[in-house]
N, C-alpha and C. Protein backbone atom coordinates (compact mmCIF):
# COMPACT_ATOMS: atom_id res chain seq x y z
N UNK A 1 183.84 37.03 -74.36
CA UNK A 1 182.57 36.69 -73.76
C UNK A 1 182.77 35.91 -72.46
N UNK A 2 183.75 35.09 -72.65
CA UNK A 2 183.94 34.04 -71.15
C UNK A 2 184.55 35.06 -70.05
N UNK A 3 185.42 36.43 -70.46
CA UNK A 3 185.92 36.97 -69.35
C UNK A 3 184.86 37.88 -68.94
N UNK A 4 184.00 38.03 -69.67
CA UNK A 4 182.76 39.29 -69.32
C UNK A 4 181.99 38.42 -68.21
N UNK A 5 181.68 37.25 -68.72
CA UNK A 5 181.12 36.13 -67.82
C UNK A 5 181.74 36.04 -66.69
N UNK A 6 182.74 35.46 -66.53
CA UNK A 6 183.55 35.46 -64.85
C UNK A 6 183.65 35.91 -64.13
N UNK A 7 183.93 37.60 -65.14
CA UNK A 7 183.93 39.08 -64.36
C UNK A 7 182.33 38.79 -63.89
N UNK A 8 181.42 38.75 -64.28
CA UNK A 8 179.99 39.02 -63.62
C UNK A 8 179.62 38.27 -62.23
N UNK A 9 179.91 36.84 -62.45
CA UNK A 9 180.40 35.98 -61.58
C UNK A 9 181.24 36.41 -60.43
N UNK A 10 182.35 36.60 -60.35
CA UNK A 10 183.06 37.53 -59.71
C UNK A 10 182.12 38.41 -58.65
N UNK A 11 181.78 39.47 -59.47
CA UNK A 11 181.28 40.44 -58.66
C UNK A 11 179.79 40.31 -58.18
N UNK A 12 179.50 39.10 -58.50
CA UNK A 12 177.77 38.61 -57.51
C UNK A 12 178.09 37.92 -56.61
N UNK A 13 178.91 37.14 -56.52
CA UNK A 13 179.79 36.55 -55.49
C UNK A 13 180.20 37.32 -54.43
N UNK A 14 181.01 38.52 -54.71
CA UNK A 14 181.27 39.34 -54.27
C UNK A 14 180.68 40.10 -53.43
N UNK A 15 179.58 40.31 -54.06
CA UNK A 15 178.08 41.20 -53.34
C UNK A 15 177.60 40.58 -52.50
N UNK A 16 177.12 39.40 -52.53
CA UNK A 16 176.91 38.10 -51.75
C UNK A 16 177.33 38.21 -50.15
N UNK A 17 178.83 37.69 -50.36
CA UNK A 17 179.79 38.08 -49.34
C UNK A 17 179.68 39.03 -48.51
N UNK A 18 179.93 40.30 -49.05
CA UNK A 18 179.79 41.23 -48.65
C UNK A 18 178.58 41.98 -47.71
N UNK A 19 177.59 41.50 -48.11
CA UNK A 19 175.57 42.11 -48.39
C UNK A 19 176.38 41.61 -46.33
N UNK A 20 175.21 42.88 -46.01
CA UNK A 20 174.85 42.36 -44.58
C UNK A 20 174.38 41.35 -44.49
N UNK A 21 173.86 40.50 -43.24
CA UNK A 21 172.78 39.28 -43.27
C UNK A 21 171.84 40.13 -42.51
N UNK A 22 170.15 40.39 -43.31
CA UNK A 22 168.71 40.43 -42.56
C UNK A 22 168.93 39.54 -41.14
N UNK A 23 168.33 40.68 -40.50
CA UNK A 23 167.92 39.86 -39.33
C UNK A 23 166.79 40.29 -38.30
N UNK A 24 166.39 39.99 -37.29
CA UNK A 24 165.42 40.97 -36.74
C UNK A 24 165.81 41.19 -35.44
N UNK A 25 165.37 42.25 -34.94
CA UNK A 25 166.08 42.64 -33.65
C UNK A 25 165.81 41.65 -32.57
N UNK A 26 166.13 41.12 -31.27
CA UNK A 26 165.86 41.00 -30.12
C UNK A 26 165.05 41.86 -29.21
N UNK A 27 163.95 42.40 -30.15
CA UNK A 27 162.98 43.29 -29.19
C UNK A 27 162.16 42.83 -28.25
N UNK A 28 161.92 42.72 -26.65
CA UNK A 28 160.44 42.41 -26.21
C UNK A 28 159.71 42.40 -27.06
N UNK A 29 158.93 41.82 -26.99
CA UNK A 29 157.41 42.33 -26.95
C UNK A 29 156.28 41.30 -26.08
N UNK A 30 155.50 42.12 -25.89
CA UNK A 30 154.26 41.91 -24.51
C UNK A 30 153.23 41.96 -24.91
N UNK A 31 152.32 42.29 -23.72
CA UNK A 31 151.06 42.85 -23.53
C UNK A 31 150.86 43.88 -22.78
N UNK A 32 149.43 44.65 -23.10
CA UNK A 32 149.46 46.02 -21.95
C UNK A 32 149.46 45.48 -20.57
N UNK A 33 150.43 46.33 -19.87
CA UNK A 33 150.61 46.20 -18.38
C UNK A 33 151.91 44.97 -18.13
N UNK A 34 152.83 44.65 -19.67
CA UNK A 34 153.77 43.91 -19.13
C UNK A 34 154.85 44.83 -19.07
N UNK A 35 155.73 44.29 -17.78
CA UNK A 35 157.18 44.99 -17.92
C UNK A 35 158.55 44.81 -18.27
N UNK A 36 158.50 45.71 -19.35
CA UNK A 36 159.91 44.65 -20.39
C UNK A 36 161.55 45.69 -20.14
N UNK A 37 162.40 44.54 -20.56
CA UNK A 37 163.75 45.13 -19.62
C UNK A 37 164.22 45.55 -21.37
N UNK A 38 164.71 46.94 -21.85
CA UNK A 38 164.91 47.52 -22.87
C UNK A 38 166.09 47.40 -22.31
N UNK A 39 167.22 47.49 -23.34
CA UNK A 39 168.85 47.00 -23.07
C UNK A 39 169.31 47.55 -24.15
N UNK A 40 170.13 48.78 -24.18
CA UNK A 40 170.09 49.60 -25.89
C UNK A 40 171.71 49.56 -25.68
N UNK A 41 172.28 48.78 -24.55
CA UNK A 41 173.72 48.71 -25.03
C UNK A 41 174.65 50.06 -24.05
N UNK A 42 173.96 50.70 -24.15
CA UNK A 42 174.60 52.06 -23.29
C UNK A 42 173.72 52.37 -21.95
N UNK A 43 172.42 51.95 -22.22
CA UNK A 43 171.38 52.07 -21.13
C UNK A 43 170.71 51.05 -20.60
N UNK A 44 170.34 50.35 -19.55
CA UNK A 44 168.44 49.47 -19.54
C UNK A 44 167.85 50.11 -18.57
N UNK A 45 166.81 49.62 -19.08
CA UNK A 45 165.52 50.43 -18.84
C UNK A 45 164.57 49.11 -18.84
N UNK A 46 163.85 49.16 -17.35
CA UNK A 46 162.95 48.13 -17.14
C UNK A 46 161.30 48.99 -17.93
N UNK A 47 161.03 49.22 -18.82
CA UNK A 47 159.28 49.84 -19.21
C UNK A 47 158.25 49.25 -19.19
N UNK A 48 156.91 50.25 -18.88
CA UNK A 48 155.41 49.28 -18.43
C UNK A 48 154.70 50.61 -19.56
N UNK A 49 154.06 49.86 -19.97
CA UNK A 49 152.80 50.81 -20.66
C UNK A 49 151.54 50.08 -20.04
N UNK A 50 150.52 51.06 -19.14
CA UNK A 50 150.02 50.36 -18.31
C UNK A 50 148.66 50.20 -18.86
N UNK A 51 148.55 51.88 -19.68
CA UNK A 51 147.10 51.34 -20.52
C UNK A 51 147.07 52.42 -21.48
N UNK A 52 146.23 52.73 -22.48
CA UNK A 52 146.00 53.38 -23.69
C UNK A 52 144.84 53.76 -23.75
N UNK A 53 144.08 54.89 -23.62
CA UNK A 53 143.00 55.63 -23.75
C UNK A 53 142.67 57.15 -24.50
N UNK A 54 141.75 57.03 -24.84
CA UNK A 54 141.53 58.46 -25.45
C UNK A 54 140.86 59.70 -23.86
N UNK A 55 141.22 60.81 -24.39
CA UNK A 55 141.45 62.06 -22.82
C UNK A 55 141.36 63.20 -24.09
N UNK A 56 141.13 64.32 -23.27
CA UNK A 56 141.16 65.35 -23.99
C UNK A 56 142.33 66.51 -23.97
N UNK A 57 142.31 66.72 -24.82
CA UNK A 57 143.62 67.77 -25.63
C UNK A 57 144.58 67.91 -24.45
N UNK A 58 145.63 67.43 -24.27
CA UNK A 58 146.99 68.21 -22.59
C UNK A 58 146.82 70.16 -23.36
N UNK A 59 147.26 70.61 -22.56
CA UNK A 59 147.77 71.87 -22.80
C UNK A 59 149.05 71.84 -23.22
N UNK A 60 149.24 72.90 -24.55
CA UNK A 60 149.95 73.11 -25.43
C UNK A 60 150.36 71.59 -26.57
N UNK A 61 149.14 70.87 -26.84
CA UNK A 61 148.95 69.76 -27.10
C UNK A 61 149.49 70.50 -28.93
N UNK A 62 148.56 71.54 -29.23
CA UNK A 62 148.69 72.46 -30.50
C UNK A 62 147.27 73.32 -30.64
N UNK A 63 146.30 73.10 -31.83
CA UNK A 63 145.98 74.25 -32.13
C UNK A 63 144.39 73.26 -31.80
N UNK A 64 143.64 73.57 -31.18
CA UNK A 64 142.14 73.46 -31.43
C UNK A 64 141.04 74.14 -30.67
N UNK A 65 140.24 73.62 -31.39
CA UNK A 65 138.97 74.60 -30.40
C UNK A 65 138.04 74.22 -29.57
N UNK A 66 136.85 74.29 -29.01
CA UNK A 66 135.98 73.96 -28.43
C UNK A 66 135.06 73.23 -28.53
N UNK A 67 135.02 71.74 -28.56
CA UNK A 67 134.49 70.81 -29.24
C UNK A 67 134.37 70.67 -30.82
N UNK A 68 135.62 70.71 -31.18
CA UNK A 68 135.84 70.55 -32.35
C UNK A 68 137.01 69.34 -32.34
N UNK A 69 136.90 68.31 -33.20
CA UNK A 69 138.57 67.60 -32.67
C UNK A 69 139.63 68.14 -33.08
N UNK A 70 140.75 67.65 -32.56
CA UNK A 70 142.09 68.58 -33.30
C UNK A 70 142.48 68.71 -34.67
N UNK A 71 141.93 67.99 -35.48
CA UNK A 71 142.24 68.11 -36.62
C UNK A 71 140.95 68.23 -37.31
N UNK A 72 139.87 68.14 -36.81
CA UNK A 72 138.59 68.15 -37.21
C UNK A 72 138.45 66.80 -38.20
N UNK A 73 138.99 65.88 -38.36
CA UNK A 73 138.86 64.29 -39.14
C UNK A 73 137.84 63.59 -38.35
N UNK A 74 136.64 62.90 -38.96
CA UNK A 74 135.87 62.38 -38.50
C UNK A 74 136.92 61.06 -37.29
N UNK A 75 136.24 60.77 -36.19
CA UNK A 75 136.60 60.06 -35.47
C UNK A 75 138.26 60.44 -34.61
N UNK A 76 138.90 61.39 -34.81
CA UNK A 76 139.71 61.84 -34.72
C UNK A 76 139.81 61.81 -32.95
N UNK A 77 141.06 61.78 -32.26
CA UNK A 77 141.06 61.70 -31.27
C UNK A 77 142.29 61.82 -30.64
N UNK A 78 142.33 62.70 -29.44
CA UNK A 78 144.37 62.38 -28.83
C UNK A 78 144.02 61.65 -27.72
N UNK A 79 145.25 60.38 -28.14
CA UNK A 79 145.39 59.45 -27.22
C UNK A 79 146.37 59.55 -26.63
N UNK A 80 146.05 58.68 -24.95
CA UNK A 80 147.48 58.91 -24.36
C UNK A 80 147.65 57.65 -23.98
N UNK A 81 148.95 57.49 -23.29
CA UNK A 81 149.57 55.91 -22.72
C UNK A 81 150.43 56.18 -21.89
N UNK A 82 149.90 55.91 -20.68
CA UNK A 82 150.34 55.58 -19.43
C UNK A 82 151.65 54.52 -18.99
N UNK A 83 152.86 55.36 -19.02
CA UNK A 83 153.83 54.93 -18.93
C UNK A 83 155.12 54.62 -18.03
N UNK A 84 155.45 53.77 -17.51
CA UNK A 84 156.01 53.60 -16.01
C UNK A 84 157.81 53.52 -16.63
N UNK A 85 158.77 54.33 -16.12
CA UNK A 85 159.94 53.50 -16.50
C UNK A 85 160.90 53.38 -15.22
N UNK A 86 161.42 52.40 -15.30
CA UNK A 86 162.39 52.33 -14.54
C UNK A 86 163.75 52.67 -14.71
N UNK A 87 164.49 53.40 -14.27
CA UNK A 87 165.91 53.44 -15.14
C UNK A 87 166.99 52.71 -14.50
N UNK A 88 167.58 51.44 -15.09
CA UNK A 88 168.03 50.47 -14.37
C UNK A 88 170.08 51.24 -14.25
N UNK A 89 170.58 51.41 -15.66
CA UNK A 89 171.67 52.28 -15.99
C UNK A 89 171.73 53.26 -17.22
N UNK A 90 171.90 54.62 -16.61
CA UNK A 90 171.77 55.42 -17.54
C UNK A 90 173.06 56.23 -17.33
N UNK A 91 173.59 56.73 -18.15
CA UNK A 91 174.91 57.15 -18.73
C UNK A 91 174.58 58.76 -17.82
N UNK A 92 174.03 59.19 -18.34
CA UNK A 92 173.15 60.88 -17.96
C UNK A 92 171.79 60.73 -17.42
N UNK A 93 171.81 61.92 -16.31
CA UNK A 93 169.96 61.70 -16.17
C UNK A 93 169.21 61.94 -17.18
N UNK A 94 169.46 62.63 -18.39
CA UNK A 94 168.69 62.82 -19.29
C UNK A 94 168.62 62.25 -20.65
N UNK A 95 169.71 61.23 -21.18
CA UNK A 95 169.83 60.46 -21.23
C UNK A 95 168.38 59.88 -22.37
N UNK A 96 167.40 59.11 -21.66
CA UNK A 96 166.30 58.41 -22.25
C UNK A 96 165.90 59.55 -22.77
N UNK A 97 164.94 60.85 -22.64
CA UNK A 97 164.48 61.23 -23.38
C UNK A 97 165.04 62.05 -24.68
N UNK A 98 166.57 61.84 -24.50
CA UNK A 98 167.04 62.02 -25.93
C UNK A 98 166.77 60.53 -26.77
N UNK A 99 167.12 59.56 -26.69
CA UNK A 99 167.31 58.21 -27.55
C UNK A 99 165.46 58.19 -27.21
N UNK A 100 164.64 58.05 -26.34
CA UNK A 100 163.46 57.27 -26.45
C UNK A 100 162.19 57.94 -27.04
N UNK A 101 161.74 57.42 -27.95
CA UNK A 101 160.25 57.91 -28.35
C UNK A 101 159.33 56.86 -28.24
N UNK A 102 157.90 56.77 -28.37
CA UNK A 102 156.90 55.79 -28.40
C UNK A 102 155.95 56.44 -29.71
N UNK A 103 155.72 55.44 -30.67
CA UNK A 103 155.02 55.25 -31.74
C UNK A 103 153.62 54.72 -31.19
N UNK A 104 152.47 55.47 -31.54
CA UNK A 104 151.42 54.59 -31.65
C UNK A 104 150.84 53.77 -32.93
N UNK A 105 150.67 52.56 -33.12
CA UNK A 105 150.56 52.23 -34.46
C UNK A 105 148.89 51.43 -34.85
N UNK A 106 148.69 51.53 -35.56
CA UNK A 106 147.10 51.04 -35.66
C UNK A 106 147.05 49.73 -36.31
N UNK A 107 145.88 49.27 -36.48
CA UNK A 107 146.04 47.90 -36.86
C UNK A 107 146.52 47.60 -38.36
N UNK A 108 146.60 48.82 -39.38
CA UNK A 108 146.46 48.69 -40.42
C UNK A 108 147.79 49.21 -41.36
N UNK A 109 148.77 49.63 -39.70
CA UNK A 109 149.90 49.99 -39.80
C UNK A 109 150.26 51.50 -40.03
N UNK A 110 149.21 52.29 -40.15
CA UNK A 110 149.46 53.92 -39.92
C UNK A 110 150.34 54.03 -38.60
N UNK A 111 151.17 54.66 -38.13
CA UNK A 111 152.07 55.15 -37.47
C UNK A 111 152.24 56.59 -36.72
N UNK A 112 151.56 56.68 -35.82
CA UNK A 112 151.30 57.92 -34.86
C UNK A 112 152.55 58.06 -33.74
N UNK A 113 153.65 59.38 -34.75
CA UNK A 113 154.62 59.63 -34.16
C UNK A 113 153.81 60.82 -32.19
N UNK A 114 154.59 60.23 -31.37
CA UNK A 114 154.09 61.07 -29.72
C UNK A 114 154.04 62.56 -30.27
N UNK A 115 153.27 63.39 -29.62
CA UNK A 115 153.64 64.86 -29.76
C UNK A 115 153.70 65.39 -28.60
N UNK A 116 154.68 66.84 -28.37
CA UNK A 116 155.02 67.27 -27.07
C UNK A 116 153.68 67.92 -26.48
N UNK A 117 153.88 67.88 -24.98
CA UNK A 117 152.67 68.82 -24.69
C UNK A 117 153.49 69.83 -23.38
N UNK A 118 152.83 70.39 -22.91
CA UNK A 118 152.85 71.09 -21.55
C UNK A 118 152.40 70.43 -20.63
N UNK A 119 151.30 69.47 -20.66
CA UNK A 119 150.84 68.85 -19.16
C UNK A 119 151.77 68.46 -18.70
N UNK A 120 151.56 69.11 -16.96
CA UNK A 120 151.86 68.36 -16.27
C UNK A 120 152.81 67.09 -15.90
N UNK A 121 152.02 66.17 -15.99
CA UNK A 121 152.24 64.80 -16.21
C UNK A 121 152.76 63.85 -17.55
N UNK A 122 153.56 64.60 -18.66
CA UNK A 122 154.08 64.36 -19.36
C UNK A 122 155.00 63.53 -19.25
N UNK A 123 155.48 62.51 -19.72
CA UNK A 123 156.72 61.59 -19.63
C UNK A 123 157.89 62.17 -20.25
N UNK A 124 158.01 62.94 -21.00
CA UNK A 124 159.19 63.74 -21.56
C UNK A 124 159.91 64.74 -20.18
N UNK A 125 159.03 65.37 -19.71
CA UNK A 125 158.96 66.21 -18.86
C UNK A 125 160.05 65.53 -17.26
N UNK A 126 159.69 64.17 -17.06
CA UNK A 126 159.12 63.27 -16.44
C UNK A 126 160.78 63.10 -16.76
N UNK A 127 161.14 62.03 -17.96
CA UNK A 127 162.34 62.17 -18.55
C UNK A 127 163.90 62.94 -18.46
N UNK A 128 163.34 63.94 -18.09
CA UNK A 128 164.25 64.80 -18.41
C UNK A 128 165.07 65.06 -17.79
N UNK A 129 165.54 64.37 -16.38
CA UNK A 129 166.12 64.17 -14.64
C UNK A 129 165.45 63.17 -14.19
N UNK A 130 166.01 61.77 -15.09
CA UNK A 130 165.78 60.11 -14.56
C UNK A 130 167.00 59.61 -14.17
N UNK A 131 168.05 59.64 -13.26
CA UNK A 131 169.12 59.05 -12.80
C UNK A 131 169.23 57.76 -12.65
N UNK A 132 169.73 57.12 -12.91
CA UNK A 132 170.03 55.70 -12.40
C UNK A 132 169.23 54.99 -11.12
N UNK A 133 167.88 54.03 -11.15
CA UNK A 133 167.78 54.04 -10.05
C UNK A 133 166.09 54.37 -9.90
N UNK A 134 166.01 55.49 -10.63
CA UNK A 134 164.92 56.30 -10.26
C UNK A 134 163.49 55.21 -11.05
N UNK A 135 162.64 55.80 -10.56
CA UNK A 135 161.61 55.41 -11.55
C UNK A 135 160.25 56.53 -12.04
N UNK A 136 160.08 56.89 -13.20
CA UNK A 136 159.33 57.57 -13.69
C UNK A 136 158.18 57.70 -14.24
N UNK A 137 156.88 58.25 -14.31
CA UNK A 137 155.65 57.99 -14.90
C UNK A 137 155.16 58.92 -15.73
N UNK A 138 154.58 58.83 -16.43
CA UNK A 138 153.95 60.07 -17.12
C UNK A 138 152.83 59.57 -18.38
N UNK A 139 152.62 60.36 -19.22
CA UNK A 139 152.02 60.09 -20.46
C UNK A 139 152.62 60.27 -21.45
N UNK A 140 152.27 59.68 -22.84
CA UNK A 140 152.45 59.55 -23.98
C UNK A 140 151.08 60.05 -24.64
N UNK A 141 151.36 61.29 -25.37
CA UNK A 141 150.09 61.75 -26.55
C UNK A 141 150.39 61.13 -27.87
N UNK A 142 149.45 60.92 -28.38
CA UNK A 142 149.48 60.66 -30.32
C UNK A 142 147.50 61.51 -30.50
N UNK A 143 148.06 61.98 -31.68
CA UNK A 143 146.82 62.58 -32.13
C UNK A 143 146.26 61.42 -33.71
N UNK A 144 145.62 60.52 -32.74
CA UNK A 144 144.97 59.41 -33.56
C UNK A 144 143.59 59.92 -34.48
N UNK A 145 144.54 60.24 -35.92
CA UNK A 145 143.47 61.33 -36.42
C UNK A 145 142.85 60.00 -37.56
N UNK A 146 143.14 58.51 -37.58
CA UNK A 146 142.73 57.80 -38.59
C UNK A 146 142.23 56.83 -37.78
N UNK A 147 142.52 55.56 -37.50
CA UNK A 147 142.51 54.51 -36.77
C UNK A 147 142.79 54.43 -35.40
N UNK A 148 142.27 53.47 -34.52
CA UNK A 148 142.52 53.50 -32.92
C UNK A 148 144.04 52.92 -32.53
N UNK A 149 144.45 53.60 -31.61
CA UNK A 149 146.37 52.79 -31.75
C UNK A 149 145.43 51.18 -31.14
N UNK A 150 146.60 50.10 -31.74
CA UNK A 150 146.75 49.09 -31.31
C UNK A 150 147.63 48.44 -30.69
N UNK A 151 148.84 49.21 -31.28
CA UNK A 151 150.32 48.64 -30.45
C UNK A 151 151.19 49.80 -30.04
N UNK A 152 152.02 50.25 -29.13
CA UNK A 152 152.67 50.98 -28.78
C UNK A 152 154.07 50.52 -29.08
N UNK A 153 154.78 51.34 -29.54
CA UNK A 153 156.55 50.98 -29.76
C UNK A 153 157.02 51.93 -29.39
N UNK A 154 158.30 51.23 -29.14
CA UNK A 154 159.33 52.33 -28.43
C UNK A 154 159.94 52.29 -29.24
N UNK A 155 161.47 53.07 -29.31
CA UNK A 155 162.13 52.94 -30.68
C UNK A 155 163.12 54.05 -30.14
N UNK A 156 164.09 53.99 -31.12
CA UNK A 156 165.28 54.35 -30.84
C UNK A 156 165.65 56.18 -31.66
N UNK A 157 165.04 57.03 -30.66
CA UNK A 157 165.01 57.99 -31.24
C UNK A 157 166.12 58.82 -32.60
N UNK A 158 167.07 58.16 -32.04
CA UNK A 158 168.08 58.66 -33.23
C UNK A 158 168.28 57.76 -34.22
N UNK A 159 168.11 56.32 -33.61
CA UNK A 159 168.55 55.01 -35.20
C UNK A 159 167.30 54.60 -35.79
N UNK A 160 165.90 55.13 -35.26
CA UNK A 160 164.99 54.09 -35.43
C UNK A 160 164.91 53.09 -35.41
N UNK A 161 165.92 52.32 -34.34
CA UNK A 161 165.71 50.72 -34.20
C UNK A 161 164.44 50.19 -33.04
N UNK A 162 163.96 49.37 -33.29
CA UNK A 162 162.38 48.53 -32.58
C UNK A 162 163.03 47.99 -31.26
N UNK A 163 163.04 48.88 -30.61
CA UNK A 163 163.71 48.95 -28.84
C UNK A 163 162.59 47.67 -27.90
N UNK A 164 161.12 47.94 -28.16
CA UNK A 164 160.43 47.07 -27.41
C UNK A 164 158.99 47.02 -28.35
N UNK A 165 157.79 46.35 -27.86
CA UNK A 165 156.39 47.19 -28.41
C UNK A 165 155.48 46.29 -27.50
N UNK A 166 154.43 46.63 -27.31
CA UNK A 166 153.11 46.11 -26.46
C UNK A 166 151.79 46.25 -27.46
N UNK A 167 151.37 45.13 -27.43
CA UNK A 167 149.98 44.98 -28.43
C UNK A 167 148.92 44.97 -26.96
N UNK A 168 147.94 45.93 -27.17
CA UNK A 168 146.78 46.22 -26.76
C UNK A 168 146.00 44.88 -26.73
């Protein structure tokens, strides 16, 4: 019984030791229209989200019809966010829009992953030949089919780590 004991001892100790330590990232965070310096270690990136509004459907946004909303959910709406980046050092010009996405998130914590479009003025688009140096604008869509976004996050397209965020 005393060696079953020690042994247990032992190995909580052990775990202990071992266990990562919680911690929380060093993310910005702002307000709309602040400009925060994102630093992911391989890249920075000075970003502005300048404002957040509802607009109607970009082209090739997906599937809807003629005053109908896109998903037809009461209150339903695609929002966009007006987005400035700077690219301070980037490895590749293309680079950010592999690692970067923007989350729209609501107050209640629903989570509105961006969706691609065709406009124009897309920030992916926008993205896609940002060299070192350059600075870029475009939009961000979310199809806010529940709640109004409240905070915008950026995030780390491949780790999901909390890169920056701006509360509305």
């Amino acid at each position: 019984m005393r060696r079953c004991l020690v042994v247990m001892i032992t190995v909580f100790a052990a775990t202990l030791v071992a266990a990562p330590r919680a911690s929380a990232g060093d993310a910005p965070i702002g307000h709309l229209g602040d400009t925060l310096r994102v630093d992911t270690g391989k890249m920075i990136a000075d970003v502005t989200v300048s404002s957040v509004q509802p607009v109607d459907p970009p082209p090739g946004f997906g599937y809807n019809r003629v005053g109908v909303p896109v998903k037809s959910y009461p209150n339903s709406a695609v929002v966009r966010a007006d987005v400035a980046i700077h690219a301070v050092r980037v490895p590749t010009p293309h680079q950010m829009v592999t690692d970067f996405t923007f989350d729209g998130v609501t107050p209640f914590g629903d989570a509105y992953k961006s969706r691609p479009s065709d406009a124009p003025d897309a920030l992916d688009a926008a993205l896609a030949n940002a060299p070192a140096g350059s600075i870029v604008r475009g939009g961000v869509y979310w199809e806010a089919y529940r709640d109004p976004v409240s905070t915008v996050v950026l995030l780390d397209r491949k780790t999901g780590y909390h890169l920056a965020q701006w509360n509305l």
